[in-house]
C-alpha atoms as a PDB file:
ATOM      1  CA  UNK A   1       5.351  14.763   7.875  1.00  0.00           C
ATOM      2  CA  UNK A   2       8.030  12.922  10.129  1.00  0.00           C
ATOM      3  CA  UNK A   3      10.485  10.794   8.904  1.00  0.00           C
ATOM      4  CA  UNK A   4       9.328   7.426   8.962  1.00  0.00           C
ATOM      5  CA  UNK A   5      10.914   5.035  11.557  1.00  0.00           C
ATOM      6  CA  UNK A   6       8.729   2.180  11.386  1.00  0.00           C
ATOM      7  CA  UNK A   7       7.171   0.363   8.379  1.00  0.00           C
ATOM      8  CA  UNK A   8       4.564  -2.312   8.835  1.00  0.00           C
ATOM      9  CA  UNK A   9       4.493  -5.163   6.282  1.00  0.00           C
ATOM     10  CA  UNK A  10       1.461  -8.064   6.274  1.00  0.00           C
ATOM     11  CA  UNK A  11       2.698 -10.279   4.199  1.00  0.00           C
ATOM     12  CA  UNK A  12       1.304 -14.045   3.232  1.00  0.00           C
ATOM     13  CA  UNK A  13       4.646 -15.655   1.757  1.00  0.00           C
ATOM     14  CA  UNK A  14       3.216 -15.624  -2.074  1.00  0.00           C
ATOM     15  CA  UNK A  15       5.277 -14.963  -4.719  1.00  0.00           C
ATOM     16  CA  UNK A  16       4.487 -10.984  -4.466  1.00  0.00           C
ATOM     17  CA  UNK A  17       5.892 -11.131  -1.044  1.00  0.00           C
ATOM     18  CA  UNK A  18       9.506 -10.783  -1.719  1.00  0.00           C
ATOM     19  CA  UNK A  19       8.772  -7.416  -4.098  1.00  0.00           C
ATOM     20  CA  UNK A  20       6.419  -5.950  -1.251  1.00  0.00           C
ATOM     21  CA  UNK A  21       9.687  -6.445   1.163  1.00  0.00           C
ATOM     22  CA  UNK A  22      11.495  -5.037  -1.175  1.00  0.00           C
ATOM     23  CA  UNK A  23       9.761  -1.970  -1.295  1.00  0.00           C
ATOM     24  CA  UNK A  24       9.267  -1.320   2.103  1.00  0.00           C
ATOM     25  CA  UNK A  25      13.428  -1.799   2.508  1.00  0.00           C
ATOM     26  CA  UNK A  26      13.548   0.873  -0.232  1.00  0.00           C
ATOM     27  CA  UNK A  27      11.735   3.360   2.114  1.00  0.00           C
ATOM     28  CA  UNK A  28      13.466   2.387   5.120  1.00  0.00           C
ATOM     29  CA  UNK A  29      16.978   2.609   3.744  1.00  0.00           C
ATOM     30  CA  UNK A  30      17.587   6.343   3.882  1.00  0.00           C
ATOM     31  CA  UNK A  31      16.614   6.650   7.871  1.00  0.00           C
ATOM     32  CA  UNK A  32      17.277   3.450   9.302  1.00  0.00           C
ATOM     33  CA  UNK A  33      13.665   2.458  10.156  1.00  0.00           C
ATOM     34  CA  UNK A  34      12.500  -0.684  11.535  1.00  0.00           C
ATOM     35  CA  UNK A  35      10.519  -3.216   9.192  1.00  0.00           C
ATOM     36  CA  UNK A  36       7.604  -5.539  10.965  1.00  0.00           C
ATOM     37  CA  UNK A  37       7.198  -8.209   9.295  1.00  0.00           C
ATOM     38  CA  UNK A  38       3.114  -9.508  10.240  1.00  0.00           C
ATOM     39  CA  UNK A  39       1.535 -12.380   9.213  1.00  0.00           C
ATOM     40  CA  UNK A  40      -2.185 -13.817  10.285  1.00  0.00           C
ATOM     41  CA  UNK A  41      -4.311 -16.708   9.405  1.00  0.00           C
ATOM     42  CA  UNK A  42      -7.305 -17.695  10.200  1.00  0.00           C
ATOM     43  CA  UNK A  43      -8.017 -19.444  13.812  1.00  0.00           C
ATOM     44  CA  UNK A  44     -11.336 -20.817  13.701  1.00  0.00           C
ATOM     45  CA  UNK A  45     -11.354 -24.253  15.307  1.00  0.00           C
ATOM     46  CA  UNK A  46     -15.401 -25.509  14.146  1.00  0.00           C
ATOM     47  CA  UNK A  47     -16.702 -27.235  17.204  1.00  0.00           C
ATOM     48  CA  UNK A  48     -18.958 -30.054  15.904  1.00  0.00           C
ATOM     49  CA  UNK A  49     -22.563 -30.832  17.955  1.00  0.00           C
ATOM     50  CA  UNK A  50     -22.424 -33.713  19.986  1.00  0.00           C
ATOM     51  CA  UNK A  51     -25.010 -35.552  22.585  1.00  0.00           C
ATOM     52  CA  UNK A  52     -22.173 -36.418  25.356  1.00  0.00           C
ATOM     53  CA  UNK A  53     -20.703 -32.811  26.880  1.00  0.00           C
ATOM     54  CA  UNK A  54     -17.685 -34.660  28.972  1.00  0.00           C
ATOM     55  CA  UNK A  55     -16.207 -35.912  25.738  1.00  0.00           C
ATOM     56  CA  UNK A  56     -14.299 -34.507  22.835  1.00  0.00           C
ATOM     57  CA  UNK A  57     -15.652 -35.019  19.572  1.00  0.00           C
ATOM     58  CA  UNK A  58     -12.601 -36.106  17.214  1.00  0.00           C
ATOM     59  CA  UNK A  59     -13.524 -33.688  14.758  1.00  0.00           C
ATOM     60  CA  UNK A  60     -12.839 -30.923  17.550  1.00  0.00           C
ATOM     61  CA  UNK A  61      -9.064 -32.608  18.249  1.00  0.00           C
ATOM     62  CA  UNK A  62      -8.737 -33.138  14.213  1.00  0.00           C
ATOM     63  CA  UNK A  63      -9.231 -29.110  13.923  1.00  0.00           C
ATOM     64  CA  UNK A  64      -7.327 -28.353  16.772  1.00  0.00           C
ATOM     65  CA  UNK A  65      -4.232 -30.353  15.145  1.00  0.00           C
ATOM     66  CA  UNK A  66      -4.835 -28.702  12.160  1.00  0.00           C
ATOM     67  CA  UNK A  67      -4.752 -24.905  13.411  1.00  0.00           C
ATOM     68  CA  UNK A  68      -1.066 -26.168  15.790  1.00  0.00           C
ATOM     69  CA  UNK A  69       0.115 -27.288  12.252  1.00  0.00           C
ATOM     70  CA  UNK A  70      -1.022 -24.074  10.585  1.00  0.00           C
ATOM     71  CA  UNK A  71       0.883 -22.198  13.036  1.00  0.00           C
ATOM     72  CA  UNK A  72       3.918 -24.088  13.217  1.00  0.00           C
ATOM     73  CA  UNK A  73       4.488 -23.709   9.365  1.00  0.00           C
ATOM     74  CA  UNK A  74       3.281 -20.122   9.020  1.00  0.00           C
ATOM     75  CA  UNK A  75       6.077 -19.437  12.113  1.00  0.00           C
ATOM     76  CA  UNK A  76       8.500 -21.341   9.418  1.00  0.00           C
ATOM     77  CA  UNK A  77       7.396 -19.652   6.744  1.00  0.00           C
ATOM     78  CA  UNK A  78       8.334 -16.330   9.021  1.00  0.00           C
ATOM     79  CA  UNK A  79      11.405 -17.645   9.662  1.00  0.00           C
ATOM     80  CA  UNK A  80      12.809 -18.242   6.061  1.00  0.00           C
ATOM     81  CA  UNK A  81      11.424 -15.443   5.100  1.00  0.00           C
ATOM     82  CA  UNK A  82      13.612 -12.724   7.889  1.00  0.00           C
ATOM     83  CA  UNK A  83      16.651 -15.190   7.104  1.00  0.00           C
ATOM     84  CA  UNK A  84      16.192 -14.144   3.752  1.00  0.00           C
ATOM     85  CA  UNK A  85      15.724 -10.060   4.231  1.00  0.00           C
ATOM     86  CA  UNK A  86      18.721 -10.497   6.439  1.00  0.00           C
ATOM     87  CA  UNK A  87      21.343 -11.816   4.311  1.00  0.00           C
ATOM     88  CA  UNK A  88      19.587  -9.290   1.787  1.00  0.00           C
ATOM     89  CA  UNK A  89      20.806  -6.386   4.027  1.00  0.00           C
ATOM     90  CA  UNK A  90      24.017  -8.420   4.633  1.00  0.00           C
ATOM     91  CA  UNK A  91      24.734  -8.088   1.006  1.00  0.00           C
ATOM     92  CA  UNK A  92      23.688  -4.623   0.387  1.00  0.00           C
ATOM     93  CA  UNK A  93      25.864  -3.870   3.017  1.00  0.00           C
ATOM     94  CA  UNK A  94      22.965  -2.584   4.738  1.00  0.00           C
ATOM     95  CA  UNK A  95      23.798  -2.281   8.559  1.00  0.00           C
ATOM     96  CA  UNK A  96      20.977   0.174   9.971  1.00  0.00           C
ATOM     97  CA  UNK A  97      17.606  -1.556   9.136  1.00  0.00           C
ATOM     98  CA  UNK A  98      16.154  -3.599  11.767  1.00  0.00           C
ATOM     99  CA  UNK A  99      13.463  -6.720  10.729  1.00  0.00           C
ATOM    100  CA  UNK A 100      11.310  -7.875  13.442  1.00  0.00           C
ATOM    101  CA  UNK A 101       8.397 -10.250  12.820  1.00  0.00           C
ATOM    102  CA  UNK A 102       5.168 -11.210  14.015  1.00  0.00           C
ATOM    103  CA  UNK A 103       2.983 -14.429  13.579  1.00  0.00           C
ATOM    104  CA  UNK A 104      -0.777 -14.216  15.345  1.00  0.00           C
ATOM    105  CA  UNK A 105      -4.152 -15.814  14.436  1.00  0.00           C
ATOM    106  CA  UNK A 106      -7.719 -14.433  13.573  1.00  0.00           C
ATOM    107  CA  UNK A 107      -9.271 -12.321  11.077  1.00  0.00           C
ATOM    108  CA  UNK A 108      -7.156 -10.435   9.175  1.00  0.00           C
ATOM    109  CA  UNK A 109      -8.455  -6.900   8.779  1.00  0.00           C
ATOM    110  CA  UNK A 110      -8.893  -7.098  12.661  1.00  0.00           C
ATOM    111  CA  UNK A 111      -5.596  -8.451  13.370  1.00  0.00           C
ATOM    112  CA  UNK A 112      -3.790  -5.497  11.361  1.00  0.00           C
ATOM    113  CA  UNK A 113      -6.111  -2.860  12.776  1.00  0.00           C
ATOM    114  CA  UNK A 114      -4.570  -4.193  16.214  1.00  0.00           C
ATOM    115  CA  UNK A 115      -1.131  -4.680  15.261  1.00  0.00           C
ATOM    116  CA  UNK A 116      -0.914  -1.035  13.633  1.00  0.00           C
ATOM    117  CA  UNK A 117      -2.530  -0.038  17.411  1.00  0.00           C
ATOM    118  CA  UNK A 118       0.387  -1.721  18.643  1.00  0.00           C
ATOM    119  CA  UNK A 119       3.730  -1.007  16.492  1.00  0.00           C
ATOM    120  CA  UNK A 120       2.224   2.346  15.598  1.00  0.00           C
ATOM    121  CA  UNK A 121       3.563   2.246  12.157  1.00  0.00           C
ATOM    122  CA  UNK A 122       4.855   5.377  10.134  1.00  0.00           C
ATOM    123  CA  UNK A 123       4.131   3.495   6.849  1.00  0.00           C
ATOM    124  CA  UNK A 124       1.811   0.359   5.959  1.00  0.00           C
ATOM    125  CA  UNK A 125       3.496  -1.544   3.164  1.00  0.00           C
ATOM    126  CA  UNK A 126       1.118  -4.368   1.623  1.00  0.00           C
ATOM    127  CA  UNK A 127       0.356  -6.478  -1.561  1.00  0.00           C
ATOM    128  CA  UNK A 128      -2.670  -6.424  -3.404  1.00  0.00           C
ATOM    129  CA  UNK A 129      -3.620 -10.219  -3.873  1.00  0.00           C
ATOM    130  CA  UNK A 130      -2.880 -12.810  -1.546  1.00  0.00           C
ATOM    131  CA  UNK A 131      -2.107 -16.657  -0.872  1.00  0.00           C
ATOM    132  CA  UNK A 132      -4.802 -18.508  -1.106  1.00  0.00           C
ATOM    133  CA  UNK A 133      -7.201 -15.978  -1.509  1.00  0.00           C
ATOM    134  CA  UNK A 134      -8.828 -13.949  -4.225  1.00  0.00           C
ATOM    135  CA  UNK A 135      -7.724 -10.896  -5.255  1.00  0.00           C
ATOM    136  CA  UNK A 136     -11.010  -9.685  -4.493  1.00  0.00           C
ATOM    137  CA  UNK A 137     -10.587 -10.547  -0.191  1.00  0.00           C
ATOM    138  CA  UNK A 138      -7.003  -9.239  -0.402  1.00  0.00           C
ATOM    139  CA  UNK A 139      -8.327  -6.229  -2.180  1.00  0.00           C
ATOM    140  CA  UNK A 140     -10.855  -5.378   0.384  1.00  0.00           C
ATOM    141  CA  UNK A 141      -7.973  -5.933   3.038  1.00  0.00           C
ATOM    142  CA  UNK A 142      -5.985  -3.426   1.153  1.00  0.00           C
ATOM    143  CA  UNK A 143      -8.841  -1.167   0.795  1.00  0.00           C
ATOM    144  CA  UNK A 144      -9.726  -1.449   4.696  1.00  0.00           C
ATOM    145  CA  UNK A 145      -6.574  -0.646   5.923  1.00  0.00           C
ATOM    146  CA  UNK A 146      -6.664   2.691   3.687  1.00  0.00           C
ATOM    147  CA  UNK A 147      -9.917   3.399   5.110  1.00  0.00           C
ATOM    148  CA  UNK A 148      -8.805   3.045   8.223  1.00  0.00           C
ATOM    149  CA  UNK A 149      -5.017   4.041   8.723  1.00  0.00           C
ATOM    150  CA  UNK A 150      -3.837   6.950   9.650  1.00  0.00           C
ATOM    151  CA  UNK A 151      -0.617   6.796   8.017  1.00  0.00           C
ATOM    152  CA  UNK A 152       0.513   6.492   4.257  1.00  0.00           C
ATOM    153  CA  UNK A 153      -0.465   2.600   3.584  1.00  0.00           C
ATOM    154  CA  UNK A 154       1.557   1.827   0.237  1.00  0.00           C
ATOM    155  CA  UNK A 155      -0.057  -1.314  -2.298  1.00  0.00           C
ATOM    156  CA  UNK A 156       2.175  -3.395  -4.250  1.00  0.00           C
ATOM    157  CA  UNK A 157       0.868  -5.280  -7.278  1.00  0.00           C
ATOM    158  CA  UNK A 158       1.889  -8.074  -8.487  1.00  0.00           C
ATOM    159  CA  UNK A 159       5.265  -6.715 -10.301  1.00  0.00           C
ATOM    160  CA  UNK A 160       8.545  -8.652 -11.706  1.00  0.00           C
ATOM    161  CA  UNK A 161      10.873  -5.756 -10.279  1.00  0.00           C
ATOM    162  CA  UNK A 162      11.208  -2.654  -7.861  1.00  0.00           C
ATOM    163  CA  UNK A 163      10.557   0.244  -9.886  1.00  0.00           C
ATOM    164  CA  UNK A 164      11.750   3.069  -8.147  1.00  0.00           C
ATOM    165  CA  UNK A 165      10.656   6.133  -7.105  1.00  0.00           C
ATOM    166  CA  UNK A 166      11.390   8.166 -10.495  1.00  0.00           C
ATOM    167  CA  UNK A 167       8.567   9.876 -11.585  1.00  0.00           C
ATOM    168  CA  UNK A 168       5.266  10.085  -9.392  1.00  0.00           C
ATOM    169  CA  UNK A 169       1.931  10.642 -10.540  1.00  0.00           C
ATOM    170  CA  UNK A 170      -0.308  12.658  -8.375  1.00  0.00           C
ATOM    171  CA  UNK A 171      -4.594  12.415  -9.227  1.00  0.00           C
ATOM    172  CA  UNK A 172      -5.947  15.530  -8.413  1.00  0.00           C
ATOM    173  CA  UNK A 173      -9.438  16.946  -7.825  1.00  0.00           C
ATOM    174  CA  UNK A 174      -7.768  20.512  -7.418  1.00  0.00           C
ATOM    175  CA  UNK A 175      -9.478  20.371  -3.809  1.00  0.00           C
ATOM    176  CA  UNK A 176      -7.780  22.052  -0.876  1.00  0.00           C
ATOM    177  CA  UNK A 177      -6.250  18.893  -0.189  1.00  0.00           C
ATOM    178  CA  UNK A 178      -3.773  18.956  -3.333  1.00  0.00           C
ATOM    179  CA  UNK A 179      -1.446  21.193  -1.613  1.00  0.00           C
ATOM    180  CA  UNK A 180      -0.918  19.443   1.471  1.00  0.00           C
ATOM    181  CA  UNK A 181      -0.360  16.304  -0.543  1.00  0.00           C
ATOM    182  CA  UNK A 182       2.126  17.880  -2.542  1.00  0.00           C
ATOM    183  CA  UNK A 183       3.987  19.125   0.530  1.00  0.00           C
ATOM    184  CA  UNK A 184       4.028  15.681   2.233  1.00  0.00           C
ATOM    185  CA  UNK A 185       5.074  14.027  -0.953  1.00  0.00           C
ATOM    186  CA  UNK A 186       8.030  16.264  -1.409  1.00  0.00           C
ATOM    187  CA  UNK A 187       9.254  15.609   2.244  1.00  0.00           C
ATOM    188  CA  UNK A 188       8.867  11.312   1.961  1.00  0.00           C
ATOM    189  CA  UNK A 189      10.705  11.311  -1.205  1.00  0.00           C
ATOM    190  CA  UNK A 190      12.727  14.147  -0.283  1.00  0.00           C
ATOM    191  CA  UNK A 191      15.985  11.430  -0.010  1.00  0.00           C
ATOM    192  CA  UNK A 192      15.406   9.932  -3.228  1.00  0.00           C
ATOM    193  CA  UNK A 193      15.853  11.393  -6.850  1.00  0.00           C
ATOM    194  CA  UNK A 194      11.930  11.789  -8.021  1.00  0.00           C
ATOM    195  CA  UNK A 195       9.507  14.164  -9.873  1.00  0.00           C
ATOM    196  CA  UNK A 196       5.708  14.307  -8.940  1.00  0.00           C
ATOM    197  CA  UNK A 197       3.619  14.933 -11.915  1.00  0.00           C
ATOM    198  CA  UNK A 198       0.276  16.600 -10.624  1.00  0.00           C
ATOM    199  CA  UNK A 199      -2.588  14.981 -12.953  1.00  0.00           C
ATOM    200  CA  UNK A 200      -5.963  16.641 -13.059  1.00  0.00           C
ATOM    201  CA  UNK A 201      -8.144  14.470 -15.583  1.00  0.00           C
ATOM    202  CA  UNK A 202     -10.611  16.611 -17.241  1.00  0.00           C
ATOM    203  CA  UNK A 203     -14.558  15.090 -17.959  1.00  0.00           C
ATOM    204  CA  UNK A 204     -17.398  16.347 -20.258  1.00  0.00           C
ATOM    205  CA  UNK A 205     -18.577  17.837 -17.173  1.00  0.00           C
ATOM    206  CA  UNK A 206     -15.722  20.071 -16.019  1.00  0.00           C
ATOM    207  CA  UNK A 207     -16.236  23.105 -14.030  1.00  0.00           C
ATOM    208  CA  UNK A 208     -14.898  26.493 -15.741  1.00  0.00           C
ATOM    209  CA  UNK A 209     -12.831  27.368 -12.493  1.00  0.00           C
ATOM    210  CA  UNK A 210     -10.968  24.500 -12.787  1.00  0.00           C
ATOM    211  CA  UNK A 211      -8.460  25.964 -14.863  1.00  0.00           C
ATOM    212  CA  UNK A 212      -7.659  28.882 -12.920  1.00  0.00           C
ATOM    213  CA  UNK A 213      -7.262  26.300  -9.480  1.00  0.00           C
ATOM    214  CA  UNK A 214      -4.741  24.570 -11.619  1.00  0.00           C
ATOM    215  CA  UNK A 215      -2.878  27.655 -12.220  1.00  0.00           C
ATOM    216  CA  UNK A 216      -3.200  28.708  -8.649  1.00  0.00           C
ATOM    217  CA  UNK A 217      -1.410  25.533  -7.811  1.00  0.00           C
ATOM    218  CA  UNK A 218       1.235  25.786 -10.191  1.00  0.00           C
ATOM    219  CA  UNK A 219       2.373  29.530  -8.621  1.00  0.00           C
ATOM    220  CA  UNK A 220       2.080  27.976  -4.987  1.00  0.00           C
ATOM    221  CA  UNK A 221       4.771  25.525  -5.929  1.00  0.00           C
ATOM    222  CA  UNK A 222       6.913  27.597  -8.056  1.00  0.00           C
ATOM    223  CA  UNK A 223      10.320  27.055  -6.777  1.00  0.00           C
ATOM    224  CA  UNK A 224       9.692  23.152  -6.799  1.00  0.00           C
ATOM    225  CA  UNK A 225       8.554  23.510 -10.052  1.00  0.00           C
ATOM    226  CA  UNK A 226      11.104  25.117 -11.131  1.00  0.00           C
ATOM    227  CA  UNK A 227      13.740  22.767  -9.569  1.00  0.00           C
ATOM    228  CA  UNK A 228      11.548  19.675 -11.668  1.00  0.00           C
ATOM    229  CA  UNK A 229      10.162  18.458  -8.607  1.00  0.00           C
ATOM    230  CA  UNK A 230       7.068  19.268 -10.050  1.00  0.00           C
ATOM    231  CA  UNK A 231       4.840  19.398 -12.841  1.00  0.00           C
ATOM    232  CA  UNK A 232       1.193  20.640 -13.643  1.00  0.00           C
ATOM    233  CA  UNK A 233      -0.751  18.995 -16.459  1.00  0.00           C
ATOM    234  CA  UNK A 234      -4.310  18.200 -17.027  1.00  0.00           C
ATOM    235  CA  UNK A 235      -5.326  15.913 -19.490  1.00  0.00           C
ATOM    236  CA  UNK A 236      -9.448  15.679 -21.160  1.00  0.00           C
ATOM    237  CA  UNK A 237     -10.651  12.331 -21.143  1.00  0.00           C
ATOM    238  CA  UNK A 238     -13.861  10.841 -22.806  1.00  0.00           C
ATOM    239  CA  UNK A 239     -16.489   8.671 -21.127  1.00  0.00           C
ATOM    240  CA  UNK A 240     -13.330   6.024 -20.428  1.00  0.00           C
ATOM    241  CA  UNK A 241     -11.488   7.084 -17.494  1.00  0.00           C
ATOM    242  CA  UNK A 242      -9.981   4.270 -16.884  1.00  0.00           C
ATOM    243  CA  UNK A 243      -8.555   4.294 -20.468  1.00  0.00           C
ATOM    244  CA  UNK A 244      -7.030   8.065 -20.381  1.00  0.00           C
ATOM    245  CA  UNK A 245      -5.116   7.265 -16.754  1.00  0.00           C
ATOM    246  CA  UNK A 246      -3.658   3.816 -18.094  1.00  0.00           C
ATOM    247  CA  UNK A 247      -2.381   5.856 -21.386  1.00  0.00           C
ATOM    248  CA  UNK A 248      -0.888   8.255 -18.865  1.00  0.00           C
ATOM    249  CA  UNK A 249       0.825   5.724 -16.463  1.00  0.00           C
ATOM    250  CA  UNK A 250       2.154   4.250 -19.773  1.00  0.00           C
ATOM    251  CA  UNK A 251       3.508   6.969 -21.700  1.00  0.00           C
ATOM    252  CA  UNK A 252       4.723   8.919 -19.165  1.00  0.00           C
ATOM    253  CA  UNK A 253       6.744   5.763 -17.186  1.00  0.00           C
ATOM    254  CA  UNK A 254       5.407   6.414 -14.191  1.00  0.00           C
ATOM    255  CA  UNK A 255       6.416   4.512 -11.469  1.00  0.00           C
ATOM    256  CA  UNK A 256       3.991   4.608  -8.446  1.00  0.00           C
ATOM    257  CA  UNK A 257       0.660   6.232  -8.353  1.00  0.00           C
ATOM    258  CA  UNK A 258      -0.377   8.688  -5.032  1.00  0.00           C
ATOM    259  CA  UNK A 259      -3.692   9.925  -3.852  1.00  0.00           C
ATOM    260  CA  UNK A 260      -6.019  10.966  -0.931  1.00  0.00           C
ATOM    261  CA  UNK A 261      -8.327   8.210   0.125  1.00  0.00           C
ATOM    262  CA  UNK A 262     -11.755  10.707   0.534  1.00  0.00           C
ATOM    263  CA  UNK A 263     -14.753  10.233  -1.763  1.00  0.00           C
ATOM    264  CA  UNK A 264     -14.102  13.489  -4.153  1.00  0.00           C
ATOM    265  CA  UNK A 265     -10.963  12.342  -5.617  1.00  0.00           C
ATOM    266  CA  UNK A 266     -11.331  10.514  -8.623  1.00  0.00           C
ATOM    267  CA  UNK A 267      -8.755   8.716  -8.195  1.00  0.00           C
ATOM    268  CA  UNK A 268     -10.416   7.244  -4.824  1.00  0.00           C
ATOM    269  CA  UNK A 269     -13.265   6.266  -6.263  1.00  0.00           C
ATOM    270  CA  UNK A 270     -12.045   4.182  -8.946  1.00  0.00           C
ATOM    271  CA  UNK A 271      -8.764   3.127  -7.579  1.00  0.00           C
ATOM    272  CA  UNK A 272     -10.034   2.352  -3.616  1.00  0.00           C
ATOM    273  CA  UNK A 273     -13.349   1.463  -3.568  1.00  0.00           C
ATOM    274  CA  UNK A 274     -12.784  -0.648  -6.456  1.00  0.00           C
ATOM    275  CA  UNK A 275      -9.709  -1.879  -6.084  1.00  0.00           C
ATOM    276  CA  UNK A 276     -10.650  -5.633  -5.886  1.00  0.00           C
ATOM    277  CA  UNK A 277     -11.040  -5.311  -9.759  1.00  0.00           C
ATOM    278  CA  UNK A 278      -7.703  -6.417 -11.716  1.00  0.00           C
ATOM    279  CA  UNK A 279      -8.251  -4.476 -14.686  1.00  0.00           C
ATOM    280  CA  UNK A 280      -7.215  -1.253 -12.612  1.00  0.00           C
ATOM    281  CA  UNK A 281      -3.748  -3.280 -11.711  1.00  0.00           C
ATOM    282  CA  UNK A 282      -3.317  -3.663 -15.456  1.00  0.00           C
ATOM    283  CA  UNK A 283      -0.163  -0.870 -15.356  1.00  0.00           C
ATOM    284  CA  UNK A 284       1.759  -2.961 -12.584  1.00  0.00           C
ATOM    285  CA  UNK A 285       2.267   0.355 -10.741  1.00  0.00           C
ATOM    286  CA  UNK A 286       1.998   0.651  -6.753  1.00  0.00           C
ATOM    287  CA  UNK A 287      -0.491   2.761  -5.197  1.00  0.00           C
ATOM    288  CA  UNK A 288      -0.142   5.546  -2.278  1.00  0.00           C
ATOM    289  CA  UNK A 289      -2.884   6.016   0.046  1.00  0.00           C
ATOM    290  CA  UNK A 290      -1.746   9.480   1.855  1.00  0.00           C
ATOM    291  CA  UNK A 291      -4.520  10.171   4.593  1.00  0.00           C
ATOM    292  CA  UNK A 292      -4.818  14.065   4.604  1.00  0.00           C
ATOM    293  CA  UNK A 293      -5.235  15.264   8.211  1.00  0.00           C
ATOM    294  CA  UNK A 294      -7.458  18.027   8.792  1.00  0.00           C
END
C-alpha cells in the first residue's frame, strides 16, 4: 500500500467536524499529505407551474435567492473552517500539510463519487451523522462511499477527543483476505506506535477448521507477532453479537475498529450495511473500511 499523499474530507461544519479534521491531520502528519476539505449541499431550485412562459414566477426568483445565500454561507462556513486548521498547523508547528478546500452543489453521494474521480484521494476521511440530517442519510453516505471507494474510507463518530492509533482491532472471517489486511494495516500505521489485535468472533455455528486457519495465521505473522504488532484471539459469543464486540472494544481500549467491506465478514454485515443504526456507534470508536484488491 503507498503512502498516502492525499486525504479527502466531506465535511458539513457540525460539531463532529472539527474531530473528523482532526483525524485526517493525524494521518497526514507523518508524510506531508494534502487534506481536501469538500463540502456539498443540495441545489435544487423547485420551478413552480405557471400559465404565462415569458415570465418568472416569484417563487422561482425566491428559490433562486435562497440557493445564492446557501452558497455564500456554506463558502463562509469553508472559510472559517481552513482559517481554523491553519492556525492549528501554525501551532503544532506543523509546516508540511497542505489544506485545500472545495464548495460545489448537488447530491451528495454523487458529488463525492466525482470529487474522489477528481482529487484521486489516498484516504476518505468522513463523519458518521451530519448537519441537518439524520444519522440515518449520513449513514447511508458513509456506507456508499465504502461501497464504492477504492481506497481506505475512515468513519468518525461522534467523539469528545482524538483517540489515537494505540491498539487496533481487526474482525476477521479467517478468509484469504485477513492476510492482506494485516499486511496493509502494518504499512499505514507503520509511523505510528500501534498493535492490531486480530478478532475472530466465534458463533453456535462455527466451522471445526476454523481453529486451525487461526493458527495458520498466527505462524504467517510470526515476527510481527512477536515484535507486539500483533495479536491472535478469538472470542465465543452467544446469539448477541453485537453484545460480545462492544465488551471487546471496551475492555480491551481499543481505539479504532478495521475491516473489509465484502458480504462474508461479519463485521461488514453488521457494521456497513447497518451502519445507519446508532446503537452500533455506542463504543465512540472510528471505523476502517480497507477495500481488499483482488
Amino acid at each position: 500500500m503507498d503512502p498516502m499523499k492525499k486525504i479527502l474530507v466531506p465535511v458539513d461544519f457540525s460539531g463532529q467536524t472539527e474531530i473528523t479534521c482532526r483525524y485526517a491531520i493525524e494521518f497526514a502528519r507523518p508524510t506531508g499529505a494534502e487534506i481536501m476539505l469538500f463540502h456539498t449541499y443540495f441545489d435544487q431550485i423547485i420551478l413552480a407551474d405557471s400559465s404565462f412562459p415569458d415570465t418568472l414566477d416569484m417563487s422561482t426568483v425566491y428559490n433562486e435567492e435562497l440557493m445564492k445565500d446557501i452558497f455564500r454561507v456554506s463558502e463562509r462556513n469553508m472559510m472559517e473552517l481552513e482559517n481554523r486548521l491553519s492556525e492549528v498547523l501554525k501551532e503544532e508547528g506543523i509546516t508540511h500539510i497542505s489544506i485545500l478546500s472545495k464548495v460545489t452543489s448537488g447530491e451528495l453521494a454523487h458529488e463525492l463519487k466525482e470529487v474522489c474521480q477528481e482529487f484521486h484521494p489516498d484516504l476518505v476521511v468522513m463523519g458518521t451523522t451530519g448537519e441537518g440530517r439524520s444519522a440515518g442519510v449520513w449513514g447511508k453516505v458513509s456506507t456508499y462511499i465504502i461501497s464504492h471507494a477504492k481506497v481506505p474510507v475512515l468513519t468518525v463518530p461522534d467523539m469528545q477527543k482524538f483517540r489515537g492509533f494505540g491498539t487496533i482491532m481487526l474482525t476477521t472471517d479467517l478468509s484469504d483476505e485477513t492476510a492482506v489486511m494485516i499486511t496493509g494495516l502494518l504499512k499505514i500505521f507503520a509511523p505510528f506506535s500501534f498493535r492490531i489485535r486480530a478478532v475472530h468472533f466465534l458463533t453456535r455455528t462455527k466451522k471445526t477448521d476454523e481453529h486451525t486457519k487461526m493458527k495458520e495465521l498466527q505462524q504467517r505473522f510470526e515476527a510481527e507477532e512477536k515484535k507486539g504488532l500483533v495479536t491472535f484471539e478469538m472470542v465465543e459469543t452467544e446469539d448477541d453479537n453485537q453484545k460480545a464486540i462492544d465488551s471487546y472494544v471496551v475492555d480491551r481500549k481499543i481505539d479504532l475498529i478495521a475491516f473489509y467491506p465484502h458480504k462474508r465478514s461479519l463485521l461488514y454485515m453488521m457494521f456497513t450495511k447497518n451502519i445507519t443504526k446508532k446503537n452500533l456507534y455506542a463504543a465512540k470508536v472510528p471505523l476502517l473500511a480497507i477495500p481488499v484488491k483482488s
